[in-house]
Protein backbone atom coordinates (compact mmCIF):
# COMPACT_ATOMS: atom_id res chain seq x y z
CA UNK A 1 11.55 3.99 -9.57
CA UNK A 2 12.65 0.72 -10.74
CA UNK A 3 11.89 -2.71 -10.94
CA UNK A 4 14.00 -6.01 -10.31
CA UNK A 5 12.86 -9.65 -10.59
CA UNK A 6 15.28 -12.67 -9.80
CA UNK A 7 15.26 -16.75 -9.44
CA UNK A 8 16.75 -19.21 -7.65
CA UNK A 9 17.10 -22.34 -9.79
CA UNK A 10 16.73 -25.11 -7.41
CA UNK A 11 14.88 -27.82 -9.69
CA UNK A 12 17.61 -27.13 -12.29
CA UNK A 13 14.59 -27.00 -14.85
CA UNK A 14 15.39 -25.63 -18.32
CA UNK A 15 13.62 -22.25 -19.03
CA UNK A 16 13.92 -20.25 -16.75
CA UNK A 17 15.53 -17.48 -18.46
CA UNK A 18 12.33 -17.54 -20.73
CA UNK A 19 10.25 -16.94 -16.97
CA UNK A 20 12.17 -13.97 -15.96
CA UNK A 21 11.76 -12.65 -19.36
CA UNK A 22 8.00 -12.86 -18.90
CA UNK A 23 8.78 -11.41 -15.40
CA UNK A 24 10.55 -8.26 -16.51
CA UNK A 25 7.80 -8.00 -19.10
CA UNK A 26 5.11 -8.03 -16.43
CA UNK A 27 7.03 -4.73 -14.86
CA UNK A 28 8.06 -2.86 -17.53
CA UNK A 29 5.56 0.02 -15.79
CA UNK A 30 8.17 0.28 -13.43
CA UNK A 31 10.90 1.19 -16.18
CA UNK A 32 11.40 1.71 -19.68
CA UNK A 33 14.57 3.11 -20.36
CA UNK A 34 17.15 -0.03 -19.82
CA UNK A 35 17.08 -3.42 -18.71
CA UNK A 36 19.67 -5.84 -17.61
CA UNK A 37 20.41 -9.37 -17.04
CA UNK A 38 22.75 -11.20 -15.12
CA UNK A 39 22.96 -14.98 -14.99
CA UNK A 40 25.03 -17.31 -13.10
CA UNK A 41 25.92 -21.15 -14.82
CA UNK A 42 27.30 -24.43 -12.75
CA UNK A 43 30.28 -23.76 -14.18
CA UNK A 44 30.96 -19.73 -15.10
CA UNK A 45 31.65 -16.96 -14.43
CA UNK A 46 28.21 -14.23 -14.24
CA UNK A 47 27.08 -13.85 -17.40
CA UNK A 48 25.34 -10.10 -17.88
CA UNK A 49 23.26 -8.53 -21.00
CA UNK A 50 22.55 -4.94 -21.56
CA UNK A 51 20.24 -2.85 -23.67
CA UNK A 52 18.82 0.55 -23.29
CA UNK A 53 14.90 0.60 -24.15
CA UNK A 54 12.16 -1.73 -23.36
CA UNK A 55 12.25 -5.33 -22.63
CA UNK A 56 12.34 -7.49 -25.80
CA UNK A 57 13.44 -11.30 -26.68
CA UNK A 58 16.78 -11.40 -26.43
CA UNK A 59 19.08 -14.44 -27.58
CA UNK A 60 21.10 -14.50 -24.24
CA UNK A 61 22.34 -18.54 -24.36
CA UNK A 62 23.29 -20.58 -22.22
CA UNK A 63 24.36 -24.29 -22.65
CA UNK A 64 24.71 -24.95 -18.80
CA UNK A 65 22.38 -25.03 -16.14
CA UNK A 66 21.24 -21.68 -14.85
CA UNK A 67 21.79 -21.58 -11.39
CA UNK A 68 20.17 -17.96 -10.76
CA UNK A 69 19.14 -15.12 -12.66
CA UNK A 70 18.38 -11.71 -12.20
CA UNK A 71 16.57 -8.94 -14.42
CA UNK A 72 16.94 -4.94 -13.69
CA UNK A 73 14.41 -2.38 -15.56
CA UNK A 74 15.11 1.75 -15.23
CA UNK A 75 13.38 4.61 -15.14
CA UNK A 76 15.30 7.22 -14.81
CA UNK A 77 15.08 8.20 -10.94
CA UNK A 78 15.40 11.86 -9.21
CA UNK A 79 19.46 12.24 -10.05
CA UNK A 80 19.42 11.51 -13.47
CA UNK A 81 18.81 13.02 -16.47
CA UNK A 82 20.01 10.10 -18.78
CA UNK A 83 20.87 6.65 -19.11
CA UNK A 84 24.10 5.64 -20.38
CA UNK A 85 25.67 2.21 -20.32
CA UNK A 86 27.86 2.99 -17.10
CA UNK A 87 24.33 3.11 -15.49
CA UNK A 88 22.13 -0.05 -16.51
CA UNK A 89 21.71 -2.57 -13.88
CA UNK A 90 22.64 -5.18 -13.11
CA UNK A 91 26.39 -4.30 -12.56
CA UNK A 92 28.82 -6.63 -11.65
CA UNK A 93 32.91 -7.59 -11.54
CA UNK A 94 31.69 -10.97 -12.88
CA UNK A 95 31.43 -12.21 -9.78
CA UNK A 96 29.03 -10.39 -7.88
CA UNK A 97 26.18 -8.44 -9.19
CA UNK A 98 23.86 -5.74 -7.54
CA UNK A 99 20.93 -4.50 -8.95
CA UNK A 100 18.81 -1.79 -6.91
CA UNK A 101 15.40 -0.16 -6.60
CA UNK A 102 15.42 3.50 -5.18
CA UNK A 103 17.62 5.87 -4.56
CA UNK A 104 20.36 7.19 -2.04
CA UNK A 105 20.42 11.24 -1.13
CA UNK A 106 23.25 13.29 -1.43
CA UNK A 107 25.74 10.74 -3.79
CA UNK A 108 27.22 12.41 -6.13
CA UNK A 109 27.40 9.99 -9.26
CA UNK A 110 26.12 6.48 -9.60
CA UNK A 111 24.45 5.62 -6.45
CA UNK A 112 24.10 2.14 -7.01
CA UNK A 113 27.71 1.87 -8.27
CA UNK A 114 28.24 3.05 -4.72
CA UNK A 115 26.45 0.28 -3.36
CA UNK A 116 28.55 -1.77 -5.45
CA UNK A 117 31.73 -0.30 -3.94
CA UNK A 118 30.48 -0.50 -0.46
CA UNK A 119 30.35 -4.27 -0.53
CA UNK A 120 33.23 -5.34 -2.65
CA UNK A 121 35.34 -2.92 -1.05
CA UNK A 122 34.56 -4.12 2.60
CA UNK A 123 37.53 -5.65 5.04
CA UNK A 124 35.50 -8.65 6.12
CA UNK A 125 32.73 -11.44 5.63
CA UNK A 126 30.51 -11.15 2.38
CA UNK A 127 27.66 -11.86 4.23
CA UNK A 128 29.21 -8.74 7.05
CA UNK A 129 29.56 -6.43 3.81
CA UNK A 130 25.45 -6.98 3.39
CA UNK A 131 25.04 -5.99 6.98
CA UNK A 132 27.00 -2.88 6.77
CA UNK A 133 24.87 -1.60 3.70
CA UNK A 134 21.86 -1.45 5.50
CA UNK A 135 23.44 -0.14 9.41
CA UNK A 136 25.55 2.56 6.89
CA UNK A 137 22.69 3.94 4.21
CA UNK A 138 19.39 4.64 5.85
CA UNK A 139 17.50 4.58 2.25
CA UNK A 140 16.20 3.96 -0.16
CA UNK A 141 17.51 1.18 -1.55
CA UNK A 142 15.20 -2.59 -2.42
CA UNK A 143 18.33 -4.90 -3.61
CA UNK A 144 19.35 -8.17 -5.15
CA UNK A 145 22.70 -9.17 -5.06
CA UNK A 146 24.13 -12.60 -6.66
CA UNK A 147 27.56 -13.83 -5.35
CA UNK A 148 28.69 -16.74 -7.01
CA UNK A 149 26.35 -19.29 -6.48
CA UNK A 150 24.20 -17.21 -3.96
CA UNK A 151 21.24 -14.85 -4.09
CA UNK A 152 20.69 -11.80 -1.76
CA UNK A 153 17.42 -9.85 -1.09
CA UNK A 154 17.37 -7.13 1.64
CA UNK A 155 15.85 -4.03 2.18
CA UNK A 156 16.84 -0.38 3.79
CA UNK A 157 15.51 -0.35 7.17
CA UNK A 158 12.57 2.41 6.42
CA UNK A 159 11.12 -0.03 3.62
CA UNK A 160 10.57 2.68 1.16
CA UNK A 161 10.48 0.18 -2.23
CA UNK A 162 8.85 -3.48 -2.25
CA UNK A 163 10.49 -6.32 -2.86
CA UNK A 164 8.67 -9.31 -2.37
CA UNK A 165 9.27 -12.95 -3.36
CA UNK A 166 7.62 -16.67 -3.72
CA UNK A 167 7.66 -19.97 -5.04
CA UNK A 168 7.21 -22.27 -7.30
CA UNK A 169 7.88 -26.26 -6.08
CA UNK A 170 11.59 -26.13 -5.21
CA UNK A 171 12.15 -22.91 -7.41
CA UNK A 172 12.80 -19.55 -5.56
CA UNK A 173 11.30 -16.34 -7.03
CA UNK A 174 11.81 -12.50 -6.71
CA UNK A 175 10.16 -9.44 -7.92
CA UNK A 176 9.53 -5.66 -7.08
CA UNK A 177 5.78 -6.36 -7.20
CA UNK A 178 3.70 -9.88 -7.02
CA UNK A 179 2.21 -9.17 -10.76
CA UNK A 180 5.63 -10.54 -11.61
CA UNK A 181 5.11 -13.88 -9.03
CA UNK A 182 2.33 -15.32 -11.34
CA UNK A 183 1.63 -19.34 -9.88
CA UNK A 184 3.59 -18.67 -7.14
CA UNK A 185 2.88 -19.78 -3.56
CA UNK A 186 4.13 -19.08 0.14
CA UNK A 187 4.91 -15.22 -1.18
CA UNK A 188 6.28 -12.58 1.74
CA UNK A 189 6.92 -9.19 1.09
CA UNK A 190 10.77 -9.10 2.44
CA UNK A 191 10.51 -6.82 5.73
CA UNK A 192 12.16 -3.31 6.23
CA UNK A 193 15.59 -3.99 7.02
CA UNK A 194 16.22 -7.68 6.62
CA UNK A 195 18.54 -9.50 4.55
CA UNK A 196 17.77 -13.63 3.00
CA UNK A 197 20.32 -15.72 1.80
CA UNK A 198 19.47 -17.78 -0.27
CA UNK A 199 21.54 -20.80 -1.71
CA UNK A 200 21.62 -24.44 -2.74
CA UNK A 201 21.32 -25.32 1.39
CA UNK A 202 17.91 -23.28 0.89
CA UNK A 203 16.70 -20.16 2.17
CA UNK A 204 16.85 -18.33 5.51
CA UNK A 205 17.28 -14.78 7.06
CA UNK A 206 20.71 -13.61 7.51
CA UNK A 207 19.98 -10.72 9.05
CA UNK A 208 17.17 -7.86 10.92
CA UNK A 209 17.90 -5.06 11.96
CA UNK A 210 16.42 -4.09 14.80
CA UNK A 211 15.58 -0.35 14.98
CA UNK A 212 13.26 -0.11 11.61
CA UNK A 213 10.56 2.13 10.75
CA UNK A 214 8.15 0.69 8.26
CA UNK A 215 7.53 3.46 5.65
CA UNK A 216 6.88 2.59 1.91
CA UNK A 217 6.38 5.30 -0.67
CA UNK A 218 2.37 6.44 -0.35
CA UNK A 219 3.46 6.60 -4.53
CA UNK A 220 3.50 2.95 -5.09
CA UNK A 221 -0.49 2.53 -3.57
CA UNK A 222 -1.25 5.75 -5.85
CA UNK A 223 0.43 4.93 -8.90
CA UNK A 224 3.09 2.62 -9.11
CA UNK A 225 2.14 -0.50 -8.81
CA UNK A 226 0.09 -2.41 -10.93
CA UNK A 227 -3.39 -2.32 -9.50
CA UNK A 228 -3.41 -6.31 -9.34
CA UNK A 229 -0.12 -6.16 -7.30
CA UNK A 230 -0.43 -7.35 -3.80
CA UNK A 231 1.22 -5.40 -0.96
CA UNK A 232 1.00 -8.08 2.35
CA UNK A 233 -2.34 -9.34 1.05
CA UNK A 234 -4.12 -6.43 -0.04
CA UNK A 235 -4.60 -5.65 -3.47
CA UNK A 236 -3.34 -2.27 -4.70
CA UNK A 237 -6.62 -1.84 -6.86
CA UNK A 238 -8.82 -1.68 -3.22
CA UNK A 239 -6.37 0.32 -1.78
CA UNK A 240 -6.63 2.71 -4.86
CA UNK A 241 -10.68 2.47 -4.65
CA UNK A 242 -10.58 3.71 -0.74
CA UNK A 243 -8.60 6.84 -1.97
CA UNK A 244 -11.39 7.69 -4.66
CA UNK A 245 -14.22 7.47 -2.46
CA UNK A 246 -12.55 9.20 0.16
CA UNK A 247 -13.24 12.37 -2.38
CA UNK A 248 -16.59 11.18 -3.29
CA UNK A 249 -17.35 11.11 -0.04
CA UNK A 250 -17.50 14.80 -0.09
CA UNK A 251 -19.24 15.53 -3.02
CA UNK A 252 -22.20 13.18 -2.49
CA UNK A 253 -25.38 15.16 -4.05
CA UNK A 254 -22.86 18.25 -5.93
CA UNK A 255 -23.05 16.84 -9.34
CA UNK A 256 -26.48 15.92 -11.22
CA UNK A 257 -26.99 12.99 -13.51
CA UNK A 258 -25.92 14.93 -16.70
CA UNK A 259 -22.44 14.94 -15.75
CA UNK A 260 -20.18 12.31 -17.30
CA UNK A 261 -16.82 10.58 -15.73
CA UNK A 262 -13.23 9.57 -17.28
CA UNK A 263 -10.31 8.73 -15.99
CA UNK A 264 -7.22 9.52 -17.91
CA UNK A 265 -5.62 6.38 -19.08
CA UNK A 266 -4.23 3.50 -17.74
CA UNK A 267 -4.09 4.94 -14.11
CA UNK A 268 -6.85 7.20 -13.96
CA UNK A 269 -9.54 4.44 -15.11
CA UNK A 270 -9.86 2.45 -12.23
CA UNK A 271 -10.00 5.37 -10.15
CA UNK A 272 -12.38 6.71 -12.42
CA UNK A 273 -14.88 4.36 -12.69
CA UNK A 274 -14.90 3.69 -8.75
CA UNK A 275 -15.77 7.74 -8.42
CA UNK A 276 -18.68 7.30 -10.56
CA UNK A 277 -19.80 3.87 -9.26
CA UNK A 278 -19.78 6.05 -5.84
CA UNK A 279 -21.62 9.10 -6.92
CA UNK A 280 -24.22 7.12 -9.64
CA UNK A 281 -22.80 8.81 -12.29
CA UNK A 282 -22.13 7.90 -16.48
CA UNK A 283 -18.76 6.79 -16.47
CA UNK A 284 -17.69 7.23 -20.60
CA UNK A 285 -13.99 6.70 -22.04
CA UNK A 286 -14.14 9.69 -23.91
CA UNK A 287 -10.10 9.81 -23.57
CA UNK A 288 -8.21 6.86 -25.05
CA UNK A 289 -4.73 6.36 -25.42
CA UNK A 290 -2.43 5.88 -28.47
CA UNK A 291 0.75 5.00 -26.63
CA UNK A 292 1.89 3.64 -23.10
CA UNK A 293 4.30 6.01 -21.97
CA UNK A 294 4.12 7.71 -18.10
CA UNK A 295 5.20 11.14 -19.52
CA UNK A 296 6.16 12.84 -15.28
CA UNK A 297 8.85 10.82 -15.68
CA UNK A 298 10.48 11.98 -19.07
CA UNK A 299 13.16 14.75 -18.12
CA UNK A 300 12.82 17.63 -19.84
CA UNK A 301 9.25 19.77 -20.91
CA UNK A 302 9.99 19.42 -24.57
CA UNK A 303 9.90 15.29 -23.92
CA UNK A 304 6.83 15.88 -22.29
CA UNK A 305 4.75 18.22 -24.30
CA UNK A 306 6.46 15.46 -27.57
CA UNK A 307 5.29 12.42 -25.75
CA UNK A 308 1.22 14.21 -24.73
CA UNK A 309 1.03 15.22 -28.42
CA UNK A 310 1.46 11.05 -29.33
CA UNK A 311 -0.04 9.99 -26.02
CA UNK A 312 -4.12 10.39 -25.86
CA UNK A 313 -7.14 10.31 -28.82
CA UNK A 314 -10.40 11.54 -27.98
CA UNK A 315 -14.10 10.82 -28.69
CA UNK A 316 -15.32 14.26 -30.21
CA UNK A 317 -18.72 13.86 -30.38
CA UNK A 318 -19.74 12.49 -27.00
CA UNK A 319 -17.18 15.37 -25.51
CA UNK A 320 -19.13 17.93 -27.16
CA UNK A 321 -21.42 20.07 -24.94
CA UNK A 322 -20.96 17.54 -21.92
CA UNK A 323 -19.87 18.44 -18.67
CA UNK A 324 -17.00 16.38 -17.55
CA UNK A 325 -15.39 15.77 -14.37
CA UNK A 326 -11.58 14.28 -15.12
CA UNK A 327 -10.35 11.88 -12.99
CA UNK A 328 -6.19 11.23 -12.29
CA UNK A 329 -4.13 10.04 -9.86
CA UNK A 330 -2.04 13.07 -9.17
CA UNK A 331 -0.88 16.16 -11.32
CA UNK A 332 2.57 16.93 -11.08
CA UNK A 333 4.59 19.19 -13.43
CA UNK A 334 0.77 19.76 -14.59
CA UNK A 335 1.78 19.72 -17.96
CA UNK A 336 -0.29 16.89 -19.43
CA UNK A 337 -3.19 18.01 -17.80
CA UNK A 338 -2.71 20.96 -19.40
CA UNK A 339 -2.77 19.50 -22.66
CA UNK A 340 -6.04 16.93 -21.93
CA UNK A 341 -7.85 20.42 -20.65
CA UNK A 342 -7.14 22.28 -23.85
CA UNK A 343 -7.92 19.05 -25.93
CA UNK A 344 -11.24 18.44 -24.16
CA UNK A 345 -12.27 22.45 -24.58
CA UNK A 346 -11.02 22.32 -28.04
CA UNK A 347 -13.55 19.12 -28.93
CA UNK A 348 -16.42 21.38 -26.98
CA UNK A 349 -16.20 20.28 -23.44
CA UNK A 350 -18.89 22.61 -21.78
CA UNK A 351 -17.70 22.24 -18.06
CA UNK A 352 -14.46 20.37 -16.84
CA UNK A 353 -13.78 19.54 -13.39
CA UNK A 354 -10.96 17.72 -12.04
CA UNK A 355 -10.61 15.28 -9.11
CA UNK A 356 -7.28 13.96 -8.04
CA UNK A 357 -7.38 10.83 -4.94
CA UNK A 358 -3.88 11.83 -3.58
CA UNK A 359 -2.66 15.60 -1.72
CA UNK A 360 -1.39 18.12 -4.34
CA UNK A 361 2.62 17.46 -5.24
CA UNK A 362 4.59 20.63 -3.67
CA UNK A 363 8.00 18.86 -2.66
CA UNK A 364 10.98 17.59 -4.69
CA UNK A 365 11.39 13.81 -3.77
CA UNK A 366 15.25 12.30 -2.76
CA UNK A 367 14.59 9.13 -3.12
CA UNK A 368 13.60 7.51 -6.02
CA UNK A 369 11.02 10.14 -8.44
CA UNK A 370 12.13 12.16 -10.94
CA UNK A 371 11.12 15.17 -9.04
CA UNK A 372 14.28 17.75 -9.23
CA UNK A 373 13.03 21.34 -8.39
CA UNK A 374 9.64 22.14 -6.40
CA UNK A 375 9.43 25.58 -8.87
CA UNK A 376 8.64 22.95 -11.35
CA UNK A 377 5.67 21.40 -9.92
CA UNK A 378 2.05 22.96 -10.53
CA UNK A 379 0.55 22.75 -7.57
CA UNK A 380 4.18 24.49 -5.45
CA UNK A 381 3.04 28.03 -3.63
CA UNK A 382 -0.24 27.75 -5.60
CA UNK A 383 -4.03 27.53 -4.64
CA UNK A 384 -6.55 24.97 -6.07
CA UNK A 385 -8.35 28.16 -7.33
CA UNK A 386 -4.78 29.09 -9.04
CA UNK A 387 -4.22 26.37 -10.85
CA UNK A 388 -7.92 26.25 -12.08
CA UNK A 389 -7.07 29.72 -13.64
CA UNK A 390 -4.29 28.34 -15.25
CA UNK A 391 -5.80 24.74 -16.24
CA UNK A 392 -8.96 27.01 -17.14
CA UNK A 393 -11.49 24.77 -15.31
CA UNK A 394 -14.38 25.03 -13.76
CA UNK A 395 -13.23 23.19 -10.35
CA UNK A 396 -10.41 20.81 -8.61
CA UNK A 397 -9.68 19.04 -5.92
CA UNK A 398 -7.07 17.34 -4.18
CA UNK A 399 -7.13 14.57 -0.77
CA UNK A 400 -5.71 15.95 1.74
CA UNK A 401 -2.25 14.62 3.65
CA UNK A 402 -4.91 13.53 6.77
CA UNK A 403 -6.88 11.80 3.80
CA UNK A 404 -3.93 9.23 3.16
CA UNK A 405 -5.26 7.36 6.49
CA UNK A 406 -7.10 5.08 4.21
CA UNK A 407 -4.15 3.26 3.44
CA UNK A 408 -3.68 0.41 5.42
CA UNK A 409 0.21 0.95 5.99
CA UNK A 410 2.23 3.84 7.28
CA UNK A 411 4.00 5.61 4.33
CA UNK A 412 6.37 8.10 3.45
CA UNK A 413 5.23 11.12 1.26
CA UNK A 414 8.19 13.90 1.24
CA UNK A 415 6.69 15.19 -2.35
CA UNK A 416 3.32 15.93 -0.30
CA UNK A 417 5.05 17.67 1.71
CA UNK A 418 5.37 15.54 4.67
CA UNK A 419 9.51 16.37 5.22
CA UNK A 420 11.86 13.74 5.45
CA UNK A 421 13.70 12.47 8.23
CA UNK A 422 17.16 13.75 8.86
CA UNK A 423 18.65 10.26 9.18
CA UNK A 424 17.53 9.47 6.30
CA UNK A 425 19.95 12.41 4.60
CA UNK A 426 22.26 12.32 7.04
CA UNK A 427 24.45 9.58 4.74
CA UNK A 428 27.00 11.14 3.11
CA UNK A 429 29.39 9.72 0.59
């Protein structure tokens, strides 16, 4: 999981490197390892910055008119174990620049380097070189590609990551998610397998493929995207609410008014809150959190197990003898529900149940989630009663696959077990 924003300077108005700035900074959930610029003057050559870590101000100046800009942010995806500077996005030859959301099965290396080399290295038209990405790689790649004084969106043809973009008078804007198009009008989600050119003449579709299958990631209505992201008009918080009550549903009249609700912070809350709006139930934060971190995503357990111990605070006394259902929107490894279990029991918790809106995780992802090994997930050749054992809970539960019909748009779940299509690993380097 990534995220990349862009603009197209059309009203040649001074600072817009300061908006994509505020952009990036608006989805830094989507990654928090590295970040990357790349800007392109009237006159120069691209410019590009660098920096592992989070998004900060950054002196990056330019005494020319910005013609475009373009901002990368990293997470480390399912082939990687760390970032290095051979890896932060954007990447270019000074000339052209690619930066890329998802990620391509069965490359060995650098899979957006191999984007990279894909296009440069093509006998023919730039615009041809686009084309060929998405009729070669079947996914999962979102992309935007400057060359020279042009800007490229386009999408793999199975529409596994957004990528969406608006405007703002003349000005053209880009980003993963529409948190980051704040004030801006006219804004389309780009379509699976379609490529826009946009340039000083304007902008207009280059290209659509015409065999697609529109698939995105049932993982960016369940936990990546901000909640006040729109996908096509609907707002990821509803779409997160029908989950919720989809397993409220079927618990209507189990638990009695004594029972309190949390959801385990940030992404738990919302779903949280709806559960108990659903079921009439005391919804209390009695879990807070310390730092902003979305520990499935760190590598290794000891990063993990570091990052929990930093992560959460607790209100002892109204955990104390109450009887507390926990509310999440998956498990994964497990291991930080493992910790929030033996945290709440430790401050007296007298029951703790556990209600997750999404199927259990059982299946390694290839295309974008740092999922590397299914003996590593929790929930992998394992019962709901097993992992209560383990968890040592009272009760959990899980939506099932069939459950995921609440979401509005066909997706693609391989981690829930749903397979993958052999196209889309049929690609090899």
């Amino acid at each position: 999981m990534c995220g990349v924003v862009g603009i197209y300077n059309f009203d040649k108005k001074e600072g817009v490197l300061d908006e994509l700035l505020q952009m990036m900074k608006k989805l830094q959930h989507r990654g928090k390892d590295s970040y990357g610029i790349s800007l392109k003057e009237s006159k120069e050559e691209l410019k590009l910055f660098q920096k592992k870590g989070m998004v900060d101000n950054i002196d990056l100046h330019s005494d020319d008119v910005i013609i475009s800009c373009v901002g990368h942010l990293k997470y480390r995806t399912s082939n990687m174990l760390e970032i290095d500077e051979d890896n932060i996005q954007p990447i270019t030859n000074n000339t052209i620049s690619v930066s890329h959301n998802g990620n391509i099965p069965n490359i060995n290396g650098f899979d957006t380097q191999h984007i990279f080399d894909l296009i440069v290295n093509y006998n023919g038209t730039f615009q041809k070189s686009l084309i060929n990405v998405i009729k070669t790689i079947p996914a999962a790649y979102s992309l935007v590609v400057q060359n020279g004084n042009t800007i490229y969106i386009m999408k793999d043809r199975y529409g596994i990551r957004p990528l969406s973009y608006g405007f703002k008078k003349n000005n053209v804007y880009i980003s993963s998610e529409t948190i980051g198009l704040e004030g801006c009008n006219n804004i389309e989600e780009l379509e699976s397998g379609q490529i826009i050119e946009i340039d000083r003449k304007g902008v207009r579709e280059i290209y659509k493929h015409q065999n697609v299958v529109d698939n995105i990631c049932a993982f960016e209505f369940i936990y990546f995207m901000n909640p006040y992201s729109f996908y096509k008009d609907i707002l990821i918080k509803s779409i997160r609410e029908r989950l919720v009550n989809t397993i409220a549903e079927k618990e209507i009249s189990i638990f009695s008014k004594d029972y309190i609700v949390v959801g385990v912070p940030n992404s738990g809350i919302i779903y949280g809150e709806e559960y108990a709006k659903k079921l009439s139930l005391n919804y209390q934060q009695v879990i807070m959190k310390n730092i902003d971190e979305r520990t499935f995503i760190s590598p290794t357990l000891k990063e993990i197990e570091k990052t929990c111990h930093k992560k959460f605070k607790y209100d002892e006394s109204s955990i104390k003898g109450s009887k507390i259902i926990v509310i999440d929107d998956t498990i994964v490894r497990g291991n930080v529900m493992k910790y929030i279990c033996k945290s709440l029991k430790r401050y007296g918790a007298k029951e703790i149940h556990i209600r997750i809106p999404s199927p259990p995780v059982i299946d390694i992802c290839q295309l974008g989630i740092p999922i590397n090994t299914k003996e590593e997930l929790i929930m992998f050749n394992r019962t709901e009663e097993d992992v209560c054992s383990i968890l040592g809970i009272d009760s959990l539960m899980f939506l099932k696959k069939d459950d995921l019909n609440v979401i509005p748009f066909n997706t693609y779940h391989e981690c829930f077990g749903g397979g993958i299509k052999e196209e889309i690993i049929s690609y090899k380097r």
